[in-house]
C-alpha atoms as a PDB file:
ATOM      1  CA  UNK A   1       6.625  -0.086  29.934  1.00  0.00           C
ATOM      2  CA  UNK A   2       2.936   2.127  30.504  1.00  0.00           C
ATOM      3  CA  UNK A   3       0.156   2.496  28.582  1.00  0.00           C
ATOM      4  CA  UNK A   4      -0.231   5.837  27.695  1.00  0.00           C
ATOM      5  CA  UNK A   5      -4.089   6.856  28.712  1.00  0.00           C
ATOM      6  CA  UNK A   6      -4.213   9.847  25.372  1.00  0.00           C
ATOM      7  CA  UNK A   7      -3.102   7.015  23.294  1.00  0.00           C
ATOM      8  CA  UNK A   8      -4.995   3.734  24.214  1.00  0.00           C
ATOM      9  CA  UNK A   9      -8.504   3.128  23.547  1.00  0.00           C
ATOM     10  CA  UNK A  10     -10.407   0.365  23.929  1.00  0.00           C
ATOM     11  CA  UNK A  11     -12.781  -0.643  21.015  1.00  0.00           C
ATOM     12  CA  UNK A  12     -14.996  -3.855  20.503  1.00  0.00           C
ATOM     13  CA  UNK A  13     -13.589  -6.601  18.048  1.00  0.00           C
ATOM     14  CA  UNK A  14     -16.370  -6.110  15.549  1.00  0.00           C
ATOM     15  CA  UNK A  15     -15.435  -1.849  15.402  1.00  0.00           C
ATOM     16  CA  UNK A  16     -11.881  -3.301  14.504  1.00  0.00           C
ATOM     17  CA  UNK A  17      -8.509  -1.339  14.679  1.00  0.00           C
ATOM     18  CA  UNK A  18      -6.347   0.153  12.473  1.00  0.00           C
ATOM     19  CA  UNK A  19      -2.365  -1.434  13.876  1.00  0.00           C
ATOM     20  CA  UNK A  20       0.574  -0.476  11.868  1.00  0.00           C
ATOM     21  CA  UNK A  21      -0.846  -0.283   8.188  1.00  0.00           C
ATOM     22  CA  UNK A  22      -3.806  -3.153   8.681  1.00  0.00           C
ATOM     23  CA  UNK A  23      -7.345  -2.943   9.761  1.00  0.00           C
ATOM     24  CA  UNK A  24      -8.195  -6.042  12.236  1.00  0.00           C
ATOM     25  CA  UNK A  25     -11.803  -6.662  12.575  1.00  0.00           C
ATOM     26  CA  UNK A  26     -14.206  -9.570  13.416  1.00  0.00           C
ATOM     27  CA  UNK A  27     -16.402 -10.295  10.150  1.00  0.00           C
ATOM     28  CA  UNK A  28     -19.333 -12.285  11.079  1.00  0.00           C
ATOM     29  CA  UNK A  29     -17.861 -14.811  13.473  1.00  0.00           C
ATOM     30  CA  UNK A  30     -14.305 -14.503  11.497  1.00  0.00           C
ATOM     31  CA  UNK A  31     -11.153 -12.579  12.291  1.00  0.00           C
ATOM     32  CA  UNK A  32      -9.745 -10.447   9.009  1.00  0.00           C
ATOM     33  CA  UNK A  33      -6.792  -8.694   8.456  1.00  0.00           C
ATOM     34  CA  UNK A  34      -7.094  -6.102   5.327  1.00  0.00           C
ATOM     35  CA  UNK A  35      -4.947  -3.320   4.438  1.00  0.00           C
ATOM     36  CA  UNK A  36      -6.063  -0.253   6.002  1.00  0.00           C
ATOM     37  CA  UNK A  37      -7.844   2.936   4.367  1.00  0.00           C
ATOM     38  CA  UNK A  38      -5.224   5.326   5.058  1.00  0.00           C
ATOM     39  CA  UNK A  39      -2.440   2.430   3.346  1.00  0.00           C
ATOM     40  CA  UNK A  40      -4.796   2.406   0.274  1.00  0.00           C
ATOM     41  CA  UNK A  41      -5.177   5.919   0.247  1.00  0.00           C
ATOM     42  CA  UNK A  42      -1.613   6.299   0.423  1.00  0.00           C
ATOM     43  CA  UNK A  43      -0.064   4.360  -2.279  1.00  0.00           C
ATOM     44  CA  UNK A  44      -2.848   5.720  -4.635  1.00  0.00           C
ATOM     45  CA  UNK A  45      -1.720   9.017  -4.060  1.00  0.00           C
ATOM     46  CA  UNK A  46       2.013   7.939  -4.068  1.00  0.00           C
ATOM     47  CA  UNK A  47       1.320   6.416  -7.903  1.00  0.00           C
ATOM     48  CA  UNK A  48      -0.693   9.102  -8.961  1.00  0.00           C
ATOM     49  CA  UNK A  49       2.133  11.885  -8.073  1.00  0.00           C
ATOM     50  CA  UNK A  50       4.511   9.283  -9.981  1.00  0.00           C
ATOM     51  CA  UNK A  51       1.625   9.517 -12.888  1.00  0.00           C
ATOM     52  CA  UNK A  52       1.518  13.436 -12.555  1.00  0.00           C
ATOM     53  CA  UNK A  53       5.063  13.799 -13.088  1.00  0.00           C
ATOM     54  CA  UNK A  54       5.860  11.597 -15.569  1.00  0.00           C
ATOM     55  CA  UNK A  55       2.841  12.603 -17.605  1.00  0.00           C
ATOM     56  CA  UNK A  56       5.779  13.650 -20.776  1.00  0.00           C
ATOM     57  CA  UNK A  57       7.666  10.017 -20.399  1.00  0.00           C
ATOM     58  CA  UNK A  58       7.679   7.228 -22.732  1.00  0.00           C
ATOM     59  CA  UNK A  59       5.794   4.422 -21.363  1.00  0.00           C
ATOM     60  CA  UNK A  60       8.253   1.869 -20.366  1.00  0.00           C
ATOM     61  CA  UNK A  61      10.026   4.793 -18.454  1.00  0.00           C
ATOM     62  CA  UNK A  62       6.773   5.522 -16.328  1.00  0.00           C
ATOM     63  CA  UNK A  63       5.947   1.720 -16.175  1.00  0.00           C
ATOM     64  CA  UNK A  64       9.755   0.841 -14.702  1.00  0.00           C
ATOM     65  CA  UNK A  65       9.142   3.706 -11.758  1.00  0.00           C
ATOM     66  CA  UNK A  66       5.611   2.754 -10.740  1.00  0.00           C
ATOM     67  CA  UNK A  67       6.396  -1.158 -10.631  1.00  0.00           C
ATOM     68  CA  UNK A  68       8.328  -1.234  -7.440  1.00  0.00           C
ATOM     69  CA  UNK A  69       5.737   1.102  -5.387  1.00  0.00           C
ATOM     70  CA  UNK A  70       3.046  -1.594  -7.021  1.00  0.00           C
ATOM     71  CA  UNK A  71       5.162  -4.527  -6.058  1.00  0.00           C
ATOM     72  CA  UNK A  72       6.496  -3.337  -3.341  1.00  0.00           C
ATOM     73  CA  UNK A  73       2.622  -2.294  -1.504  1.00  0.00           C
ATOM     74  CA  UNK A  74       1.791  -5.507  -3.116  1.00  0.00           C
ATOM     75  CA  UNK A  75       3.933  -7.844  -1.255  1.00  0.00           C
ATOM     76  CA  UNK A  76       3.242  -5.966   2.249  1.00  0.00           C
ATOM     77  CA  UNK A  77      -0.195  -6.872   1.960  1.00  0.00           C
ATOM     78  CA  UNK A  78      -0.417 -10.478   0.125  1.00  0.00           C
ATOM     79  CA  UNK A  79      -1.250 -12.258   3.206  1.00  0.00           C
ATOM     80  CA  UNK A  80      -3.782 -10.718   3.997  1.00  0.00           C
ATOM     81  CA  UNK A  81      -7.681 -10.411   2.792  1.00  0.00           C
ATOM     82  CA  UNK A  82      -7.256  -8.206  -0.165  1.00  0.00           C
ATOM     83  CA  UNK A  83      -7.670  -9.681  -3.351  1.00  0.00           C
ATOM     84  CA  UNK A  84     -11.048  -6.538  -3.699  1.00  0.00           C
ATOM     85  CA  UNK A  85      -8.398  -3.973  -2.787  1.00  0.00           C
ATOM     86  CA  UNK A  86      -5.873  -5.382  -5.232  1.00  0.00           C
ATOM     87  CA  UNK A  87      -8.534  -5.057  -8.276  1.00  0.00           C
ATOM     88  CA  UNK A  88      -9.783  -1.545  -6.618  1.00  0.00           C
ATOM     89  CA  UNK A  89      -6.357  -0.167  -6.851  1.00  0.00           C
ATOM     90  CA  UNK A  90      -5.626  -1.484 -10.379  1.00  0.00           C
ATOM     91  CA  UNK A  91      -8.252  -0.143 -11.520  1.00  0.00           C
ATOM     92  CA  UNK A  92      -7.581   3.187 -10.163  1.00  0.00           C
ATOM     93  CA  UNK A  93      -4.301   3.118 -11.978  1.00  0.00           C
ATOM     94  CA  UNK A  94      -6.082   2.280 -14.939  1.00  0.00           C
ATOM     95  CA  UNK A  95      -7.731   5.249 -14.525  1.00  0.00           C
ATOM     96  CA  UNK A  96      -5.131   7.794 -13.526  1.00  0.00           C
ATOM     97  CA  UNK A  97      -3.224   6.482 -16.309  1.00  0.00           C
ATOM     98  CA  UNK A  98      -6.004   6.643 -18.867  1.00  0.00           C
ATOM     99  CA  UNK A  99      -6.911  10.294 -17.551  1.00  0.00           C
ATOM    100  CA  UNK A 100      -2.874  11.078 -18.434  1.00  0.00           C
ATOM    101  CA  UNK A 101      -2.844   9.767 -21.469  1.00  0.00           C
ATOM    102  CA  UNK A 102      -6.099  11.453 -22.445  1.00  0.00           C
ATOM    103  CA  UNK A 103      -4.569  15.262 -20.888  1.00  0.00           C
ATOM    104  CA  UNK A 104      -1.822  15.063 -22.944  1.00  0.00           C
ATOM    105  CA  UNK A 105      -2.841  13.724 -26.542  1.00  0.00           C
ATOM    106  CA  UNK A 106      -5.737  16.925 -26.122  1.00  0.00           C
ATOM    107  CA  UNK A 107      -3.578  19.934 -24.438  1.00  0.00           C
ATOM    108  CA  UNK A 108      -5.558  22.202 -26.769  1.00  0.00           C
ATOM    109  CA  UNK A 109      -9.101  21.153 -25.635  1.00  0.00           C
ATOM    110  CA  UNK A 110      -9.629  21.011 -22.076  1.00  0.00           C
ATOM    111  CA  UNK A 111     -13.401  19.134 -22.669  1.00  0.00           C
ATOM    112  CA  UNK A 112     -15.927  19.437 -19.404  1.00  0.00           C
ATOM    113  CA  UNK A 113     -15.392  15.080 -19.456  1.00  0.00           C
ATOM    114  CA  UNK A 114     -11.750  15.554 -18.740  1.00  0.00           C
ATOM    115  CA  UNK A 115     -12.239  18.672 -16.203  1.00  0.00           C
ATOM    116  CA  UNK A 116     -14.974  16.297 -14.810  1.00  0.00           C
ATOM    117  CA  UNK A 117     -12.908  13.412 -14.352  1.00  0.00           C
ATOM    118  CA  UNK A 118     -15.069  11.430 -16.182  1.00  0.00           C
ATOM    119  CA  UNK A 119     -13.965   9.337 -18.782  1.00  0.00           C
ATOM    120  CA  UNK A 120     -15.416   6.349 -20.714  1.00  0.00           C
ATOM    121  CA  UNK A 121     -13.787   3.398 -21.372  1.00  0.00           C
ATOM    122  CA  UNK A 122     -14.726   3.394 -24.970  1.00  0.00           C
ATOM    123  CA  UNK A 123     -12.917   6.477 -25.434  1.00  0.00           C
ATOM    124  CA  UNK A 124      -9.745   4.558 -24.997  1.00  0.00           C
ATOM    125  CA  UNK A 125     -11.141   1.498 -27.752  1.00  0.00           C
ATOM    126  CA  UNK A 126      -9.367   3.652 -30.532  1.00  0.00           C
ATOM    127  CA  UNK A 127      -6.051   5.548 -30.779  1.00  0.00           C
ATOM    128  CA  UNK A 128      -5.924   9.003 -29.484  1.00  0.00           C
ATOM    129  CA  UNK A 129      -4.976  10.798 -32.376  1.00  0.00           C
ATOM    130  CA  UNK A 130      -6.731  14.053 -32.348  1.00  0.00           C
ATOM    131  CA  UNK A 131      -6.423  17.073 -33.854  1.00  0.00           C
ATOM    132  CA  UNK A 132      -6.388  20.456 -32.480  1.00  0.00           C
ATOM    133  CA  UNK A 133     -10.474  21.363 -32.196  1.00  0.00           C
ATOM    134  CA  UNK A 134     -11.762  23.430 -34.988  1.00  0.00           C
ATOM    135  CA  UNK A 135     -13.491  26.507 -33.489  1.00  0.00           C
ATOM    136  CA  UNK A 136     -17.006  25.427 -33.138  1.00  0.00           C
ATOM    137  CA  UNK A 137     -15.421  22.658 -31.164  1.00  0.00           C
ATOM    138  CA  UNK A 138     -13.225  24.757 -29.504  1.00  0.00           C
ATOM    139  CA  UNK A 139     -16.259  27.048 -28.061  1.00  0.00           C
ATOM    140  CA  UNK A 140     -17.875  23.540 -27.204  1.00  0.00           C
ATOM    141  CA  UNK A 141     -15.284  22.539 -25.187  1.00  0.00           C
ATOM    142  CA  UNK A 142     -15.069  26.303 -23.497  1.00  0.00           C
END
């Protein structure tokens, strides 16, 4: 077996390397293994096409196909330093899902906070039943 020259680099233990899904680097004196960016990034944007397309579903539907991906990521990375990127990710379903929810009790008013992707928690203290926007809300929301 040869080490391919294109392929191989040689980087300092504090720059880290990405290997196979983790990111090995030397914090401080101490060797860490976390998940890698591109893993995160990927399993967001596998459960937020899940999210997209199941936007219509009843809940327990959506919540039976995005527990295995969320399990599944989970247990690949358990062993490792990632208890941060755990709560990061949760919260970004939290978010996609509150976003979803948000698009489709108010298809009639596409509001700038929505377009924005901004979106308050409080907005999700009380149900979201809303009625279609009168016109002077309508032409706020335009």
């Amino acid at each position: 077996m040869e080490l391919a020259e294109e392929k191989t680099r040689i980087v300092h233990i504090d720059q880290g390397v990405d290997f196979l899904g983790f990111n090995v680097r030397k914090y401080q004196g101490k060797l860490l293994i976390e998940p890698a960016a591109s893993s995160i990034a990927a399993v967001k944007e596998r459960v937020r096409g899940i999210i997209r397309t199941g936007k219509g579903l009843p809940q327990g539907v959506l919540i039976r196909r995005l527990n295995p991906v969320i399990r599944g990521w989970g247990n690949d990375y358990r062993h490792v330093v990632s208890k941060d990127i755990f709560n990061d990710i949760d919260h970004a379903i939290w978010r996609m899902s509150a976003l979803a929810d948000a698009e489709v009790a108010q298809p009639l008013c596409p509001c700038r906070r929505l377009e924005a992707g901004t979106l308050a928690a409080a907005d999700y203290e009380a149900p979201m039943r809303r009625h279609p926007p009168s016109d002077s809300a309508r032409a706020e929301c335009a």
